[in-house]
PDB file of N, CA and C in Angstrom:
ATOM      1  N   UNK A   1      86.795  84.900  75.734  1.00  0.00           N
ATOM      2  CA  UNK A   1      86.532  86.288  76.075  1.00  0.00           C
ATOM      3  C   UNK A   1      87.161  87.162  75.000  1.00  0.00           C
ATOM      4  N   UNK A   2      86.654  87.974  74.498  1.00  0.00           N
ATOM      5  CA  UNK A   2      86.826  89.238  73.503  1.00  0.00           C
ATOM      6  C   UNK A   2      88.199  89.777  74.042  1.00  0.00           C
ATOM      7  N   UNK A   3      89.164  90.617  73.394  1.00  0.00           N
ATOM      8  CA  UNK A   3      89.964  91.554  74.045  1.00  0.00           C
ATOM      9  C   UNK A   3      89.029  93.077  74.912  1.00  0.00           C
ATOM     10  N   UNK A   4      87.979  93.426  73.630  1.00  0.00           N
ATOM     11  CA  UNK A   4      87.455  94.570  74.231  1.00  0.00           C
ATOM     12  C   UNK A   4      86.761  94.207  75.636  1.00  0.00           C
ATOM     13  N   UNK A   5      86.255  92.779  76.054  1.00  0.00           N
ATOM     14  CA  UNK A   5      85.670  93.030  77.508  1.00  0.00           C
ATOM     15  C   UNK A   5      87.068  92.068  78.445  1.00  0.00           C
ATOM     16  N   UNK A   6      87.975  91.735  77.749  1.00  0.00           N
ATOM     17  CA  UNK A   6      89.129  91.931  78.810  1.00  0.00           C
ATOM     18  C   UNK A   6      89.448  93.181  79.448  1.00  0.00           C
ATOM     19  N   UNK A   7      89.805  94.245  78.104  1.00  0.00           N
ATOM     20  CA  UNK A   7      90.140  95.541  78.355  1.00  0.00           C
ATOM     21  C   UNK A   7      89.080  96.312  79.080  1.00  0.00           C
ATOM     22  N   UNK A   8      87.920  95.977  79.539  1.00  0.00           N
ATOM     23  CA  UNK A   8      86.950  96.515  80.413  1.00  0.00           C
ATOM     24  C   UNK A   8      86.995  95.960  81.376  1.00  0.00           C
ATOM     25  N   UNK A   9      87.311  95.061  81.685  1.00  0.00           N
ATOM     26  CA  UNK A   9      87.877  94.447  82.533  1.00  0.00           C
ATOM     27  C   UNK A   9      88.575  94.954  83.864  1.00  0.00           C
ATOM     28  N   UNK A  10      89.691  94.769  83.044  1.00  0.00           N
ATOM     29  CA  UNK A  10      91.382  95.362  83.033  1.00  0.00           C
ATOM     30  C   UNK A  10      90.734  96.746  83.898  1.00  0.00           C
ATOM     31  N   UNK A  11      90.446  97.611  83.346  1.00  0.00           N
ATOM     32  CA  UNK A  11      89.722  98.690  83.851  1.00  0.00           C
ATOM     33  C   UNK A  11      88.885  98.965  85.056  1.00  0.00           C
ATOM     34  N   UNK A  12      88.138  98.093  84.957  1.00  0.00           N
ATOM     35  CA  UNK A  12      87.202  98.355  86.180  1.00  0.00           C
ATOM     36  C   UNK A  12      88.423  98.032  87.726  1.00  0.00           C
ATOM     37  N   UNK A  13      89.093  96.695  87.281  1.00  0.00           N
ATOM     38  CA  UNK A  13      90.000  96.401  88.165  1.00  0.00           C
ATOM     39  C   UNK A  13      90.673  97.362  88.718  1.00  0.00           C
ATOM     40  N   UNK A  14      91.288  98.499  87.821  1.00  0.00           N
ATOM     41  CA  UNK A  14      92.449  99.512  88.239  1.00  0.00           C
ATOM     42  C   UNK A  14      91.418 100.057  88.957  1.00  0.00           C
ATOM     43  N   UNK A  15      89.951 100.945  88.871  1.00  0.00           N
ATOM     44  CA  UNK A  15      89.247 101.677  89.556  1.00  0.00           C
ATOM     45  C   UNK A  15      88.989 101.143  91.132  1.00  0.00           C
ATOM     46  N   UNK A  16      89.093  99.762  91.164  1.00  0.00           N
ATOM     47  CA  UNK A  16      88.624  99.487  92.479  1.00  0.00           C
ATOM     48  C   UNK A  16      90.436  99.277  93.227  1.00  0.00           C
ATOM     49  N   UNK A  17      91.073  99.349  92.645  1.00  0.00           N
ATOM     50  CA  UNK A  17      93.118  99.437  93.349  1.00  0.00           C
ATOM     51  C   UNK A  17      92.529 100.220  94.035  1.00  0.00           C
ATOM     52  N   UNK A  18      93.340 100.563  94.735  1.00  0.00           N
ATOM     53  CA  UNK A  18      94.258 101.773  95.687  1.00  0.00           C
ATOM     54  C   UNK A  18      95.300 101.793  95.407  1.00  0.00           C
ATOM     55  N   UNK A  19      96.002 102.721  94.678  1.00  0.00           N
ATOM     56  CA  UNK A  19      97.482 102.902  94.689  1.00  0.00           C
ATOM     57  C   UNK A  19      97.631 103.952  96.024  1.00  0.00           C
ATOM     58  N   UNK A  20      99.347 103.167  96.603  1.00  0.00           N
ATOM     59  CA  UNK A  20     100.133 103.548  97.544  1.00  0.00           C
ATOM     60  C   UNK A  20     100.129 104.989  97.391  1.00  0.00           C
ATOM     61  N   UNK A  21     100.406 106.140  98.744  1.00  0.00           N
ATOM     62  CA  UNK A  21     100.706 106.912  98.737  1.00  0.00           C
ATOM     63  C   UNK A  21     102.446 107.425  98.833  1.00  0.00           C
ATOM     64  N   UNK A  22     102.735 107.871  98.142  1.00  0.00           N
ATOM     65  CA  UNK A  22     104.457 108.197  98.971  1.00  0.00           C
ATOM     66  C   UNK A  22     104.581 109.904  98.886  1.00  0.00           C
ATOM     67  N   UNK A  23     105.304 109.621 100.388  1.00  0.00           N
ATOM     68  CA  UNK A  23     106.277 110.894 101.030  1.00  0.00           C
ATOM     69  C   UNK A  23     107.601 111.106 100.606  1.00  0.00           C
ATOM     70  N   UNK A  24     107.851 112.346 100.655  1.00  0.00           N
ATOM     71  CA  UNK A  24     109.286 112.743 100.432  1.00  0.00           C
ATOM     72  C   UNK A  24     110.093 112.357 102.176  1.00  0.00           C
ATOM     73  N   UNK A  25     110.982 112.502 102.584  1.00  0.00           N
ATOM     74  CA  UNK A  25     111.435 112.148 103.488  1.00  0.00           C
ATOM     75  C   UNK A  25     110.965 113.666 104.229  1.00  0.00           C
ATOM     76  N   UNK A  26     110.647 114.970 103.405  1.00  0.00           N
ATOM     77  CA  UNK A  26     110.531 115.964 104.095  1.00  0.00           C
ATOM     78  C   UNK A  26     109.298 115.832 104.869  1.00  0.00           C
ATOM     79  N   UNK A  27     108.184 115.610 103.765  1.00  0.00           N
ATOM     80  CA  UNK A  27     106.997 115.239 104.221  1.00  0.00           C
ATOM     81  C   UNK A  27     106.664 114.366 105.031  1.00  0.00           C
ATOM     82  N   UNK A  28     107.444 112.950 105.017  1.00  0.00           N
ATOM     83  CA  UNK A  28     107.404 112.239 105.926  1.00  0.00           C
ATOM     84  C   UNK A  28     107.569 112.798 107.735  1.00  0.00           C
ATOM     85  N   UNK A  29     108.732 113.277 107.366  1.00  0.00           N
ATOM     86  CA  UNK A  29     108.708 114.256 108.872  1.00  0.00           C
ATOM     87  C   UNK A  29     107.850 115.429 109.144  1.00  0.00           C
ATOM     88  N   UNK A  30     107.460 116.288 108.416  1.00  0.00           N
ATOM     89  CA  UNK A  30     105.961 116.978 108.782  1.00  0.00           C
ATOM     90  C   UNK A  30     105.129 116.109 109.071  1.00  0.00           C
ATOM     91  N   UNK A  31     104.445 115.177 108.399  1.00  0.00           N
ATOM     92  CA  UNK A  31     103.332 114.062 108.954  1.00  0.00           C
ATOM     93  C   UNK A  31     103.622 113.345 110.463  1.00  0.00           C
ATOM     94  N   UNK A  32     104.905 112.794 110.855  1.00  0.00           N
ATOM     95  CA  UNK A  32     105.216 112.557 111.885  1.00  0.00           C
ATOM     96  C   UNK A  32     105.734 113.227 113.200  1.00  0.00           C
ATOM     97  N   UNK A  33     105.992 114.726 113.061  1.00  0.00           N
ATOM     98  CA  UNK A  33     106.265 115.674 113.645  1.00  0.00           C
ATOM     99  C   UNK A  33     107.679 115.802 114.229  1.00  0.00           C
ATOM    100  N   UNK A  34     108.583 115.113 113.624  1.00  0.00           N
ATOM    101  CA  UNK A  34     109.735 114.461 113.992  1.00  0.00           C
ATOM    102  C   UNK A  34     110.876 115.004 112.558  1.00  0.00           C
ATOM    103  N   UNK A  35     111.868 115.523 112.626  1.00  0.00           N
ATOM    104  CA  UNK A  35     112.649 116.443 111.521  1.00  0.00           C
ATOM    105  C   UNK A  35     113.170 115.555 110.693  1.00  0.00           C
ATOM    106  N   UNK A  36     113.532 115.906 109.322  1.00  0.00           N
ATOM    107  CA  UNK A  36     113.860 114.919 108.417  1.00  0.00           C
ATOM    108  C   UNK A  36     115.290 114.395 109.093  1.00  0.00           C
ATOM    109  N   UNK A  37     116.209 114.664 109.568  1.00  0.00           N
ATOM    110  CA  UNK A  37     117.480 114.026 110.059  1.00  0.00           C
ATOM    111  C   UNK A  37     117.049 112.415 111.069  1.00  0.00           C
ATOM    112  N   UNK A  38     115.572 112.679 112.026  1.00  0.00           N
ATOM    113  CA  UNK A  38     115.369 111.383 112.081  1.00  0.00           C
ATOM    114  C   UNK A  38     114.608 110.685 111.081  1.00  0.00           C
ATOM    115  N   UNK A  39     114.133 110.818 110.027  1.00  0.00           N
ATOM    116  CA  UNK A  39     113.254 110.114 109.230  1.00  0.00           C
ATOM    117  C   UNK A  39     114.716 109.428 108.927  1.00  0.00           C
ATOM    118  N   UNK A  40     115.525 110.277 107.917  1.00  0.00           N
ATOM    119  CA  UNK A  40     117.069 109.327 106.928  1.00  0.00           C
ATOM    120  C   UNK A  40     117.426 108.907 108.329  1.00  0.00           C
ATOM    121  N   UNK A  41     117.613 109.030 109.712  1.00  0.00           N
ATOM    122  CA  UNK A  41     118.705 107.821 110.606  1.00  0.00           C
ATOM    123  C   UNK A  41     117.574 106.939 110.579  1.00  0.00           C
ATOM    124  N   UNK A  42     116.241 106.752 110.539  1.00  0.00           N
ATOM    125  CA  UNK A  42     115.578 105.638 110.335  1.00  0.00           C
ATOM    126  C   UNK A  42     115.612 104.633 109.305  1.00  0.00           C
ATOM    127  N   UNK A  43     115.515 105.771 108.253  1.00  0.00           N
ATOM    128  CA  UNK A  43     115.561 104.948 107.163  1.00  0.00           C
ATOM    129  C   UNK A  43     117.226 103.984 106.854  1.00  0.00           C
ATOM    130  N   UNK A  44     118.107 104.565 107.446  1.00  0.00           N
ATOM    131  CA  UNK A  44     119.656 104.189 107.794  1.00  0.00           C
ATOM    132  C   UNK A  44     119.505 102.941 108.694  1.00  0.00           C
ATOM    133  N   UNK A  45     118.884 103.264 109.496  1.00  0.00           N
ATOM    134  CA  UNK A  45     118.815 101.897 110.432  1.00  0.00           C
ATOM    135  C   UNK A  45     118.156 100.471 109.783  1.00  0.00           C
ATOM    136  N   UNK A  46     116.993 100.948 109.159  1.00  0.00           N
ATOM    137  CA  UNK A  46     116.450  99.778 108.159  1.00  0.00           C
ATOM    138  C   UNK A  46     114.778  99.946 108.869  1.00  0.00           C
ATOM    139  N   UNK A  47     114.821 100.651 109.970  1.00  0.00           N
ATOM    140  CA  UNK A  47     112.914 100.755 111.266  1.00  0.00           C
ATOM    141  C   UNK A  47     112.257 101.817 109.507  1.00  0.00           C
ATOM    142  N   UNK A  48     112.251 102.444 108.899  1.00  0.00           N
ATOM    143  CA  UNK A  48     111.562 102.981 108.062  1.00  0.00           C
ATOM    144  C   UNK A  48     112.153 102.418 106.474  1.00  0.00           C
ATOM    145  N   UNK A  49     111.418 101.511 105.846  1.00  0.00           N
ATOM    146  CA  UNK A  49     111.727 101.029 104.454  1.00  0.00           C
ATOM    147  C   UNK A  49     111.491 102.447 103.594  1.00  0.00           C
ATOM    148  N   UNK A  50     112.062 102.694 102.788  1.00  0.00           N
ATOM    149  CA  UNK A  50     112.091 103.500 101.636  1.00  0.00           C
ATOM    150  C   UNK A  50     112.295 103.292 100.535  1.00  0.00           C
ATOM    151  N   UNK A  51     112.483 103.789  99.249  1.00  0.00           N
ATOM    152  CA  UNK A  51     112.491 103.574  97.818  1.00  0.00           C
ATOM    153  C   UNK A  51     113.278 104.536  97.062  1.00  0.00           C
ATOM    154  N   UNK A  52     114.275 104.265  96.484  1.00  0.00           N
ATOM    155  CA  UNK A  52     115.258 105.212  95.616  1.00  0.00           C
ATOM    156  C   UNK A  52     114.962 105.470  94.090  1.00  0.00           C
ATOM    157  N   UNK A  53     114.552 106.281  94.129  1.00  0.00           N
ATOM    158  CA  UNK A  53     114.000 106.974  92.441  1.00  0.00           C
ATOM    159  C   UNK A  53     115.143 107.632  92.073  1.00  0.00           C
ATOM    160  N   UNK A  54     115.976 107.143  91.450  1.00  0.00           N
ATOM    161  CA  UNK A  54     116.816 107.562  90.867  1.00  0.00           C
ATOM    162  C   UNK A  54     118.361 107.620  91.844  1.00  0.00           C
ATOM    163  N   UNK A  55     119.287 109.023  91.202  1.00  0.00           N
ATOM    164  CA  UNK A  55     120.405 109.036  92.343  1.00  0.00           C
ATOM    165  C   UNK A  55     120.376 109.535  93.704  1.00  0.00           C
ATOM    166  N   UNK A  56     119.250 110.528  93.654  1.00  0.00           N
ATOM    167  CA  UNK A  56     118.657 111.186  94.980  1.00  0.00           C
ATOM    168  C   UNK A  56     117.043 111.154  95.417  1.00  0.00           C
ATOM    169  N   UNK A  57     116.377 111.283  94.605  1.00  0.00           N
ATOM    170  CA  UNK A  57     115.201 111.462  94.891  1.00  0.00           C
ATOM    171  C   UNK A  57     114.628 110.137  96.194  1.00  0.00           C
ATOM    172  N   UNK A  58     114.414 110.044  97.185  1.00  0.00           N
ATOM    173  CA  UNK A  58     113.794 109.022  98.596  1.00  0.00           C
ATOM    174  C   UNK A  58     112.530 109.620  98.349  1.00  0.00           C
ATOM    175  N   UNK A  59     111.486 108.185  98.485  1.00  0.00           N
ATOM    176  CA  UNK A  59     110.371 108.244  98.555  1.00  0.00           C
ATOM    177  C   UNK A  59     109.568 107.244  99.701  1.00  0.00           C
ATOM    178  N   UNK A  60     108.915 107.751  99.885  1.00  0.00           N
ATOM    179  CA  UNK A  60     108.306 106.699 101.481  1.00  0.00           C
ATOM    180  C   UNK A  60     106.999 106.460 101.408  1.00  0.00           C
ATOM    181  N   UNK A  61     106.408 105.067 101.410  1.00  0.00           N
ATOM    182  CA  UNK A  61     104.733 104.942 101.216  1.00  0.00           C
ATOM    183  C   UNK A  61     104.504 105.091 102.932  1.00  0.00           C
ATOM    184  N   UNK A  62     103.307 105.913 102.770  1.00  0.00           N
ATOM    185  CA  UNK A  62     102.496 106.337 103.927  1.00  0.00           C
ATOM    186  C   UNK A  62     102.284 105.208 105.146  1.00  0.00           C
ATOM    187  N   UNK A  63     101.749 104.086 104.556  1.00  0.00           N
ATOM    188  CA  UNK A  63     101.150 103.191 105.334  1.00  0.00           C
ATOM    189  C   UNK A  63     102.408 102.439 106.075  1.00  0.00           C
ATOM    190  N   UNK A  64     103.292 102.330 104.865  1.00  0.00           N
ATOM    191  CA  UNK A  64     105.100 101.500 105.848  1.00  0.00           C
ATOM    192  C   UNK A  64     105.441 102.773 106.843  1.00  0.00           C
ATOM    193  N   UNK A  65     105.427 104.167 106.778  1.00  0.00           N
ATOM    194  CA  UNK A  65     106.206 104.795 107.957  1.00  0.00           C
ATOM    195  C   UNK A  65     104.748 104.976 108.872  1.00  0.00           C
ATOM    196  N   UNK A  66     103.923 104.760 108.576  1.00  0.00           N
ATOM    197  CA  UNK A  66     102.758 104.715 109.598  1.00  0.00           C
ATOM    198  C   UNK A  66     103.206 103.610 110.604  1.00  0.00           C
ATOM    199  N   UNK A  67     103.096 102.716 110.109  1.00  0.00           N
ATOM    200  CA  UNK A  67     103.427 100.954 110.579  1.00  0.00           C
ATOM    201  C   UNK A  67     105.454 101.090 111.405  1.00  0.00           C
ATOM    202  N   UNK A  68     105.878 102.139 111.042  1.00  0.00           N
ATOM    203  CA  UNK A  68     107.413 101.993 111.856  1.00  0.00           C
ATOM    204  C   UNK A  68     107.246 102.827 112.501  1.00  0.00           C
ATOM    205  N   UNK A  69     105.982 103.906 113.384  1.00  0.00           N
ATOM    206  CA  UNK A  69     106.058 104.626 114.194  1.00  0.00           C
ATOM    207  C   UNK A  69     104.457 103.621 114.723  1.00  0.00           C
ATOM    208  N   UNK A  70     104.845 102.680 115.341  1.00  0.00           N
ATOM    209  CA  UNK A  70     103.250 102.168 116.188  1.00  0.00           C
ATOM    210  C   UNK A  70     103.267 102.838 117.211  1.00  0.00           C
ATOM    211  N   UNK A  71     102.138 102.845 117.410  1.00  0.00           N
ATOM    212  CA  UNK A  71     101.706 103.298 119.236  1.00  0.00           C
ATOM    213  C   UNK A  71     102.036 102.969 120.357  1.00  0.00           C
ATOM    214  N   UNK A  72     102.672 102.815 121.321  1.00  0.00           N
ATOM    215  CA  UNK A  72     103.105 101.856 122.136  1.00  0.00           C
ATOM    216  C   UNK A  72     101.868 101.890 123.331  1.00  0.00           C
ATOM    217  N   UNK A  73     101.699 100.615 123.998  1.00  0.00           N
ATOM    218  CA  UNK A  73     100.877 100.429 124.657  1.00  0.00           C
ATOM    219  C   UNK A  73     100.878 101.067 126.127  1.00  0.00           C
ATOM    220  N   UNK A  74     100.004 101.749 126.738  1.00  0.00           N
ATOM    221  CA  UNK A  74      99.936 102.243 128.111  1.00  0.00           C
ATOM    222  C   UNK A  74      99.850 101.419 128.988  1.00  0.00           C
ATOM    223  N   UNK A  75     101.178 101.961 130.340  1.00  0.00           N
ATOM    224  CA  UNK A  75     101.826 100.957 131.040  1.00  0.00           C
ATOM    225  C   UNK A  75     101.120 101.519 132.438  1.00  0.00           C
ATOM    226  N   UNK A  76     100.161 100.720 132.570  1.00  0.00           N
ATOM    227  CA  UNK A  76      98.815 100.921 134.090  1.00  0.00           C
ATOM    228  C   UNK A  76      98.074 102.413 134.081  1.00  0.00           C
ATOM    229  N   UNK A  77      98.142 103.327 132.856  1.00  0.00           N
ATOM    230  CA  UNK A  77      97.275 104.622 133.178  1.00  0.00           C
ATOM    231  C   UNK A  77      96.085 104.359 132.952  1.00  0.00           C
TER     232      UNK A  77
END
């Protein structure tokens, strides 16, 4: 295989990804309706995974704090 139809390749591949979305911990709590003081005791507890960009900056992919707030199932309504 050529490099140039690797590198087309390579390409088409990235177009069909999905890259992750991430939240700020602020945003995270607007999306969940719940104030950032419980998003960080979540993320403290270890129930919401997060990501440290640097010395401060917390970042949160959408789909992991989607997945640590499930639905809980209805009990006989």
């Amino acid at each position: 295989m050529t490099t140039q139809h690797a590198t087309h390749r390579n390409r088409h591949n990235l177009k069909q990804r999905t890259l992750p979305v991430y939240l700020s911990v602020e945003e995270a709590a607007q999306v969940m309706s719940v104030s950032a003081k419980t998003i960080r005791r979540r993320i403290s507890d270890g129930t919401i995974p997060a990501n440290q960009c640097g010395r401060r900056i917390i970042r949160i992919r959408l789909d992991e704090l989607e997945a640590a707030f499930r639905r809980l199932p209805c009990a006989g309504l």
